[in-house]
PDB file of N, CA and C in Angstrom:
ATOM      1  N   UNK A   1     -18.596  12.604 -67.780  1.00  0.00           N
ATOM      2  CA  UNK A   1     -19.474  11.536 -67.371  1.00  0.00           C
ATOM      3  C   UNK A   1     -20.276  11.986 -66.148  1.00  0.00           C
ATOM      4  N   UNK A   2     -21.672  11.842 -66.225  1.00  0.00           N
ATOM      5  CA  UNK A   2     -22.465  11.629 -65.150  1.00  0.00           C
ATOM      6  C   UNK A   2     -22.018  10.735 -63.974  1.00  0.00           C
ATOM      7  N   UNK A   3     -22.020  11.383 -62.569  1.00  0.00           N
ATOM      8  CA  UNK A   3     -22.094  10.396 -61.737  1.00  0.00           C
ATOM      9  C   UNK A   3     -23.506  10.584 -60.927  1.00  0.00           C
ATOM     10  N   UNK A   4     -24.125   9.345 -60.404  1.00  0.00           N
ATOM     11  CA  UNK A   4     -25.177   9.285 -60.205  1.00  0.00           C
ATOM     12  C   UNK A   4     -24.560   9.129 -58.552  1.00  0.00           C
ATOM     13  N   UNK A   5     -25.950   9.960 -57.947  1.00  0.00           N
ATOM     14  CA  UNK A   5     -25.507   9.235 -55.773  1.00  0.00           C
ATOM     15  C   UNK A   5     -27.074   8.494 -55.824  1.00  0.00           C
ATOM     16  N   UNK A   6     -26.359   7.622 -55.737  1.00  0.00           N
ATOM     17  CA  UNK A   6     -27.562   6.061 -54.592  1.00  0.00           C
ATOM     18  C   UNK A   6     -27.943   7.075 -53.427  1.00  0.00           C
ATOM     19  N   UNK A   7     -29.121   7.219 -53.491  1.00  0.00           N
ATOM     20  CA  UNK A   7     -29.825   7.584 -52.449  1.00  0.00           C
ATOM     21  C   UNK A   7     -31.129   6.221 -52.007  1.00  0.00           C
ATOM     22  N   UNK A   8     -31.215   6.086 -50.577  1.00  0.00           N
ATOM     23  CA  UNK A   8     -32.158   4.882 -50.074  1.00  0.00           C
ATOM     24  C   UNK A   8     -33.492   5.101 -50.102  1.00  0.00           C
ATOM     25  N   UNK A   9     -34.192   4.648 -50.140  1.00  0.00           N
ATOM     26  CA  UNK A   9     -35.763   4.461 -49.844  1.00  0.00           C
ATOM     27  C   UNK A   9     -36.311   5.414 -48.969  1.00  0.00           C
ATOM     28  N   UNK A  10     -35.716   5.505 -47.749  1.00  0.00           N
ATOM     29  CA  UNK A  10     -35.862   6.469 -46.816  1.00  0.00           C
ATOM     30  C   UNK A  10     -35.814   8.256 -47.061  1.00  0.00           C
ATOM     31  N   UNK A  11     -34.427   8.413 -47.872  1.00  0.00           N
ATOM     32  CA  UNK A  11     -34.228   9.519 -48.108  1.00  0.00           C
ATOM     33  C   UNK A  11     -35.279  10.059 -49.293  1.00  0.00           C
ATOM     34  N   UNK A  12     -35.621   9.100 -50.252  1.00  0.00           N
ATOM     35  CA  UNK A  12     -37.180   9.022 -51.431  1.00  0.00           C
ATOM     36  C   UNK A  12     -38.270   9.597 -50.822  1.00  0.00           C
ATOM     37  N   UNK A  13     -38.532   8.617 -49.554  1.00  0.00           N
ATOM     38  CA  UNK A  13     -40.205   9.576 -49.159  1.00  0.00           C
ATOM     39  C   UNK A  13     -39.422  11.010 -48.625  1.00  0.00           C
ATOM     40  N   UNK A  14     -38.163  11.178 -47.791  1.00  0.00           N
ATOM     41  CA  UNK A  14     -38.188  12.446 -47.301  1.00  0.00           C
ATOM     42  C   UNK A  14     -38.423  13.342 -48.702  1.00  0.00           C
ATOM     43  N   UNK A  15     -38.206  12.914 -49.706  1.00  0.00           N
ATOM     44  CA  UNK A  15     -38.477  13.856 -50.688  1.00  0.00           C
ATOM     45  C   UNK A  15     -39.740  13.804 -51.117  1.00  0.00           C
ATOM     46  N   UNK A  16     -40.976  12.931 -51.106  1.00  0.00           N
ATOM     47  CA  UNK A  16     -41.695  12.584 -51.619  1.00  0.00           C
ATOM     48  C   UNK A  16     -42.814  13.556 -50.321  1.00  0.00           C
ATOM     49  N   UNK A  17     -42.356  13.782 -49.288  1.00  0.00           N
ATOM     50  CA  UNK A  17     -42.640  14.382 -48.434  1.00  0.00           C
ATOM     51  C   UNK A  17     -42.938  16.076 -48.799  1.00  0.00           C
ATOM     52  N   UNK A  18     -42.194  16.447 -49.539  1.00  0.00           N
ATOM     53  CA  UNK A  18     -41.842  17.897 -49.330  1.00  0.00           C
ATOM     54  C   UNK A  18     -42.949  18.268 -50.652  1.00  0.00           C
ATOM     55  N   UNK A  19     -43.199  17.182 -51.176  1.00  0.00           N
ATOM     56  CA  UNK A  19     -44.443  17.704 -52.337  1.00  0.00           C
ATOM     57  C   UNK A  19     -45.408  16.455 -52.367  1.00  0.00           C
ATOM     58  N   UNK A  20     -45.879  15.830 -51.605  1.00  0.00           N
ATOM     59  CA  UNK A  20     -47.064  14.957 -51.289  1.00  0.00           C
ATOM     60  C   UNK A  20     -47.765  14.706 -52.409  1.00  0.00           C
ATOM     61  N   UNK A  21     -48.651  15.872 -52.766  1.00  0.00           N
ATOM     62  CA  UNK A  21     -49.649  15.475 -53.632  1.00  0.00           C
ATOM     63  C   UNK A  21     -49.156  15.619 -55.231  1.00  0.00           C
ATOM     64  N   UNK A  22     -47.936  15.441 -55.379  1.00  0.00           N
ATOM     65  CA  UNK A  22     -46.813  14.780 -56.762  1.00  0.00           C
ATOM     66  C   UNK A  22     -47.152  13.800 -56.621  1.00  0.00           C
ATOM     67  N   UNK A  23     -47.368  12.786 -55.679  1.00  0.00           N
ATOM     68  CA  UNK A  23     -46.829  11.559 -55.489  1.00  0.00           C
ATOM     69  C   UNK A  23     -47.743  10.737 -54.880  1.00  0.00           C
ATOM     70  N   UNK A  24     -48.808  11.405 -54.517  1.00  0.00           N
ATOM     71  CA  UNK A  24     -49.799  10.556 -53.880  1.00  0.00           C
ATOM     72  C   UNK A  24     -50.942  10.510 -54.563  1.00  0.00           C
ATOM     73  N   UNK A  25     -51.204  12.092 -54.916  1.00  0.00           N
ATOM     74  CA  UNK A  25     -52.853  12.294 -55.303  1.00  0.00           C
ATOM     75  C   UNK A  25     -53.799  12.024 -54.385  1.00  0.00           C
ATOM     76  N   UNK A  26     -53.277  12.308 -53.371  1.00  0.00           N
ATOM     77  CA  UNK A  26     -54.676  12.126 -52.001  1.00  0.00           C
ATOM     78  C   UNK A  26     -54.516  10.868 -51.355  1.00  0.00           C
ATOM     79  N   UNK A  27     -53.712   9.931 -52.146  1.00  0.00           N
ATOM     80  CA  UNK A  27     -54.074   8.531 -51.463  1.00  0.00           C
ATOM     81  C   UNK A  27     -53.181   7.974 -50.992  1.00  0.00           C
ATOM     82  N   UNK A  28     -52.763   6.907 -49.945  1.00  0.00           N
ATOM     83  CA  UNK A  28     -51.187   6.500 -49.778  1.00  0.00           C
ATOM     84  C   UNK A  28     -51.161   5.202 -50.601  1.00  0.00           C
ATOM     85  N   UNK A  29     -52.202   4.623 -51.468  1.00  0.00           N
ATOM     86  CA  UNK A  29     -51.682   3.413 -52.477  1.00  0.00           C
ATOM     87  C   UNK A  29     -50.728   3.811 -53.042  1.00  0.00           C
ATOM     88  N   UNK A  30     -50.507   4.447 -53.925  1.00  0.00           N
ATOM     89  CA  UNK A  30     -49.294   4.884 -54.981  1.00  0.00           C
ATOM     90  C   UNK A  30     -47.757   4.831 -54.273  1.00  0.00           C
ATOM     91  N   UNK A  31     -47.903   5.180 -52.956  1.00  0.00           N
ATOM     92  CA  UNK A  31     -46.627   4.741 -51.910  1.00  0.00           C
ATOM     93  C   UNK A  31     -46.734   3.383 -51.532  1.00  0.00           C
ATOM     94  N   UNK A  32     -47.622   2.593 -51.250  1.00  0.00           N
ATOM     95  CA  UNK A  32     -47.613   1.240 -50.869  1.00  0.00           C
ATOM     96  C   UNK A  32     -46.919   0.276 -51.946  1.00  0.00           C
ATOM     97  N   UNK A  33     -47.646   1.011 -53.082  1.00  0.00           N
ATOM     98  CA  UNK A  33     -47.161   0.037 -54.314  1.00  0.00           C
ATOM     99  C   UNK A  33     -45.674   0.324 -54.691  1.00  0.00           C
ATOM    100  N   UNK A  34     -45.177   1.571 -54.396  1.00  0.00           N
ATOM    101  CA  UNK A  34     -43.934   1.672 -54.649  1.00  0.00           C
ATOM    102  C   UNK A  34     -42.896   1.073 -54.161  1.00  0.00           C
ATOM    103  N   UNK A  35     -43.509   0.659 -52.648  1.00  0.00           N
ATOM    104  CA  UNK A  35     -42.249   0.220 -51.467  1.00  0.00           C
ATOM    105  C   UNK A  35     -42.476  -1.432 -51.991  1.00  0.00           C
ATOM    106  N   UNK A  36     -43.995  -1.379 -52.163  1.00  0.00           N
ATOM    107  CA  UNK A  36     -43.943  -2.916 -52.457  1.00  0.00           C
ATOM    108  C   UNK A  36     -43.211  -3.722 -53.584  1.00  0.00           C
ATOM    109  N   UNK A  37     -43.242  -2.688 -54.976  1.00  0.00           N
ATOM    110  CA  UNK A  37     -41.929  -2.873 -55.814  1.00  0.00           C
ATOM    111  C   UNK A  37     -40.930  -2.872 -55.808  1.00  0.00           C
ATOM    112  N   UNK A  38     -40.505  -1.870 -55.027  1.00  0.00           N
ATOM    113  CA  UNK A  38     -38.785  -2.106 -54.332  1.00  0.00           C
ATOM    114  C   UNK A  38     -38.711  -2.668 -53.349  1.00  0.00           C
ATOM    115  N   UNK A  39     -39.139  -3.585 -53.162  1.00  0.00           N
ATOM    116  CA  UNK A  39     -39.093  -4.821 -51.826  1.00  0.00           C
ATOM    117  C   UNK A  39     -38.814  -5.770 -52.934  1.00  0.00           C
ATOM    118  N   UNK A  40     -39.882  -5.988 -54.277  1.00  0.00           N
ATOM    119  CA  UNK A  40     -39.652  -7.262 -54.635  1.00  0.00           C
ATOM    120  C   UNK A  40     -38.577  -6.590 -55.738  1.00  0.00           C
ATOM    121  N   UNK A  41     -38.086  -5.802 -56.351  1.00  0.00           N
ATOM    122  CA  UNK A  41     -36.484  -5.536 -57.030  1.00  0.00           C
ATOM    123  C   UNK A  41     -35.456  -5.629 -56.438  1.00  0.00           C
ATOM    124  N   UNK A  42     -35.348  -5.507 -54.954  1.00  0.00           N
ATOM    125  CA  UNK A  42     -34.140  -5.580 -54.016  1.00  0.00           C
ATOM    126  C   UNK A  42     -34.017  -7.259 -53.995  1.00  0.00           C
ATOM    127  N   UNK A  43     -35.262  -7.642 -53.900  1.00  0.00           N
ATOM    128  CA  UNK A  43     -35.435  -9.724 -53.758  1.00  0.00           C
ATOM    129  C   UNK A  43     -35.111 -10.023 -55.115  1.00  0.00           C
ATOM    130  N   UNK A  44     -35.332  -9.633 -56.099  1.00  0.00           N
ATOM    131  CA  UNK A  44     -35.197 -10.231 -57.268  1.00  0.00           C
ATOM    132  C   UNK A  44     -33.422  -9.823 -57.643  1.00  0.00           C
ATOM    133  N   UNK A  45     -32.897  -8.895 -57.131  1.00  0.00           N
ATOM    134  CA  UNK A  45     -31.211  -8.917 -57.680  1.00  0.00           C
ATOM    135  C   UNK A  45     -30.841  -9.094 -56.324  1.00  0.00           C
ATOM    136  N   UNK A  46     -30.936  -9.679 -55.229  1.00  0.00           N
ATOM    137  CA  UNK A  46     -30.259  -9.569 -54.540  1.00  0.00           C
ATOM    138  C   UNK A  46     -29.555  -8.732 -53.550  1.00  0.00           C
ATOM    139  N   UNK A  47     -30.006  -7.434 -53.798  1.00  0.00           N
ATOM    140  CA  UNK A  47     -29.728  -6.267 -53.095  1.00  0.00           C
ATOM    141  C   UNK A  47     -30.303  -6.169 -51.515  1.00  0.00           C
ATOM    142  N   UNK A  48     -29.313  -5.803 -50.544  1.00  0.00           N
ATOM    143  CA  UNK A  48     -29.441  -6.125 -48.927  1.00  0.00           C
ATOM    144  C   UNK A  48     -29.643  -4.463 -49.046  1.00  0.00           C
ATOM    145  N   UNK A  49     -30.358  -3.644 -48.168  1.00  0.00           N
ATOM    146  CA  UNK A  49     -30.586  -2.115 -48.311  1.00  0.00           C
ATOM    147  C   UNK A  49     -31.165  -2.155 -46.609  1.00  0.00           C
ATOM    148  N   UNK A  50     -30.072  -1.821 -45.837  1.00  0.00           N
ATOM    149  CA  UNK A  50     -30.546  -1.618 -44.110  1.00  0.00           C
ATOM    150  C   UNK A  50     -30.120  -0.223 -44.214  1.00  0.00           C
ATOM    151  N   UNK A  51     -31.232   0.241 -43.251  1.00  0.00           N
ATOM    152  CA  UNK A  51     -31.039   1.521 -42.675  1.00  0.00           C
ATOM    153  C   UNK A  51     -31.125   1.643 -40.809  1.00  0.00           C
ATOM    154  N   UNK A  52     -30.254   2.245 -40.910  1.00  0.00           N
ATOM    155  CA  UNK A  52     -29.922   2.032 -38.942  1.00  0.00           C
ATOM    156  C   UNK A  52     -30.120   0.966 -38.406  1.00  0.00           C
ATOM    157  N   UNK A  53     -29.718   0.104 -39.183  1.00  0.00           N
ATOM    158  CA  UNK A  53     -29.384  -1.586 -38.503  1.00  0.00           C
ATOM    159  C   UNK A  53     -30.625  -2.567 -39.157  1.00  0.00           C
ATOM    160  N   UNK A  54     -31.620  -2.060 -39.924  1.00  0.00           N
ATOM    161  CA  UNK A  54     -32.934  -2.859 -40.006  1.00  0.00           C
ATOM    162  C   UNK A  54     -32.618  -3.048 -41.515  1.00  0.00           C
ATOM    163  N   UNK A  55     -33.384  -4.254 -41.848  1.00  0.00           N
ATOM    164  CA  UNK A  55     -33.444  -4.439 -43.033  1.00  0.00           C
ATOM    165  C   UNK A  55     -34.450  -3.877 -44.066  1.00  0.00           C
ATOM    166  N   UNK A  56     -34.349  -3.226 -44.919  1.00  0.00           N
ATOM    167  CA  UNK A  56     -35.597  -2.793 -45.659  1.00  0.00           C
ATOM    168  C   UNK A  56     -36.571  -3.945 -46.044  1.00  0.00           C
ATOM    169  N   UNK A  57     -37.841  -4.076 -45.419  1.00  0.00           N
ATOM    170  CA  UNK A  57     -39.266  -4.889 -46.075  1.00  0.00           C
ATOM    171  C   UNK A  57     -39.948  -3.483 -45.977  1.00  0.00           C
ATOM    172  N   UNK A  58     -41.387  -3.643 -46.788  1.00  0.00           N
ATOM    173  CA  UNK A  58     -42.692  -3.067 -46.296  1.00  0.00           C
ATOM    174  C   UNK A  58     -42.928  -2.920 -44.894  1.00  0.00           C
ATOM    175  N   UNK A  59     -42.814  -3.643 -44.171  1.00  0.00           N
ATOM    176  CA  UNK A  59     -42.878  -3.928 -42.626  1.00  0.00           C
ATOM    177  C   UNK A  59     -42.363  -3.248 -41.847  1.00  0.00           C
ATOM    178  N   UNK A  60     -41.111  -3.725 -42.341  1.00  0.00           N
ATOM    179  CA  UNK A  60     -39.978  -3.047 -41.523  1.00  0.00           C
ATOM    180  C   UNK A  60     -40.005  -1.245 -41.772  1.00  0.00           C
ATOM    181  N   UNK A  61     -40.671  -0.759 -43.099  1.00  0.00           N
ATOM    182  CA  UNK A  61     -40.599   0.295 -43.278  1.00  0.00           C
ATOM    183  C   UNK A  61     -41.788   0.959 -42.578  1.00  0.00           C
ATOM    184  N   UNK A  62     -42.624   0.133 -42.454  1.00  0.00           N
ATOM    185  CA  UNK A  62     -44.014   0.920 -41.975  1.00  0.00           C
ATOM    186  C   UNK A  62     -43.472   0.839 -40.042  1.00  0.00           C
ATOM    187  N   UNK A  63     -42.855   0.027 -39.616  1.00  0.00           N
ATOM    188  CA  UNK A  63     -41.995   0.470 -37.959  1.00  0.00           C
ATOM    189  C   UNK A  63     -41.537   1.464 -37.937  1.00  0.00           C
ATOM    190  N   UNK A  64     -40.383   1.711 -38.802  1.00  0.00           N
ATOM    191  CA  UNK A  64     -39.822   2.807 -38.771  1.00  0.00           C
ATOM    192  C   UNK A  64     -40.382   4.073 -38.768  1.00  0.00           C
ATOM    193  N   UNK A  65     -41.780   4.372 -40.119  1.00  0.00           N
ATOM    194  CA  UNK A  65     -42.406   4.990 -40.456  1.00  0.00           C
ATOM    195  C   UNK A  65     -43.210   5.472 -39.006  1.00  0.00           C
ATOM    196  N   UNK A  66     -43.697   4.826 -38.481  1.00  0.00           N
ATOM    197  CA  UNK A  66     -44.547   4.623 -37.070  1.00  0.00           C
ATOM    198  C   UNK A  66     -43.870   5.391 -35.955  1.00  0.00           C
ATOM    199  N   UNK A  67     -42.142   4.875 -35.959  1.00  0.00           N
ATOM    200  CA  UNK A  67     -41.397   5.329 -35.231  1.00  0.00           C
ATOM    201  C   UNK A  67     -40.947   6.576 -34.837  1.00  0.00           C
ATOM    202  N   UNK A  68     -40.757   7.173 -36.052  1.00  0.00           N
ATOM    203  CA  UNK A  68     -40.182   8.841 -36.459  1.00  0.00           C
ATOM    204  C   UNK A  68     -41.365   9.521 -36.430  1.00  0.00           C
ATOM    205  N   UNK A  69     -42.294   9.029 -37.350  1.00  0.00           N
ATOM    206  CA  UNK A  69     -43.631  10.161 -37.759  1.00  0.00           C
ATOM    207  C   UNK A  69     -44.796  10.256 -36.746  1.00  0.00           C
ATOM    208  N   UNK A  70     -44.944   8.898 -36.000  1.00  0.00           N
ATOM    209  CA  UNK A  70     -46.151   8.982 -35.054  1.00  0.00           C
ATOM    210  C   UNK A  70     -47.368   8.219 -35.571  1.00  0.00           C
TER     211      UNK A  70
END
């Protein structure tokens, strides 16, 4: 049997990072819309997803984002 590891949102862009234009195509919509879908799949089952004490929103991700990257 496959076991799968839950990896977070956070650890996604660090990967999404290391090959950019996979995942962007030049633009950061294709990331906006992504976080913005897993904002509303985490709301729609119920899923709580904090990283270093914060709760995952769009918002909250673009602080963080702000925070680390500059």
């Amino acid at each position: 049997m496959l076991k799968s590891k839950s990896i977070s949102i956070y650890d996604y862009v660090e990967q999404m990072r290391q090959r950019p234009g996979m995942f962007t195509g030049g633009s950061l919509a294709p990331i906006e819309n992504l976080l913005l879908g897993y904002e509303v799949a985490l709301n729609n089952h119920g899923i709580v997803e904090e990283h270093r004490g914060r709760r995952f929103t769009v918002s909250s991700f673009s602080e963080w984002l702000y925070e680390t990257k500059g």
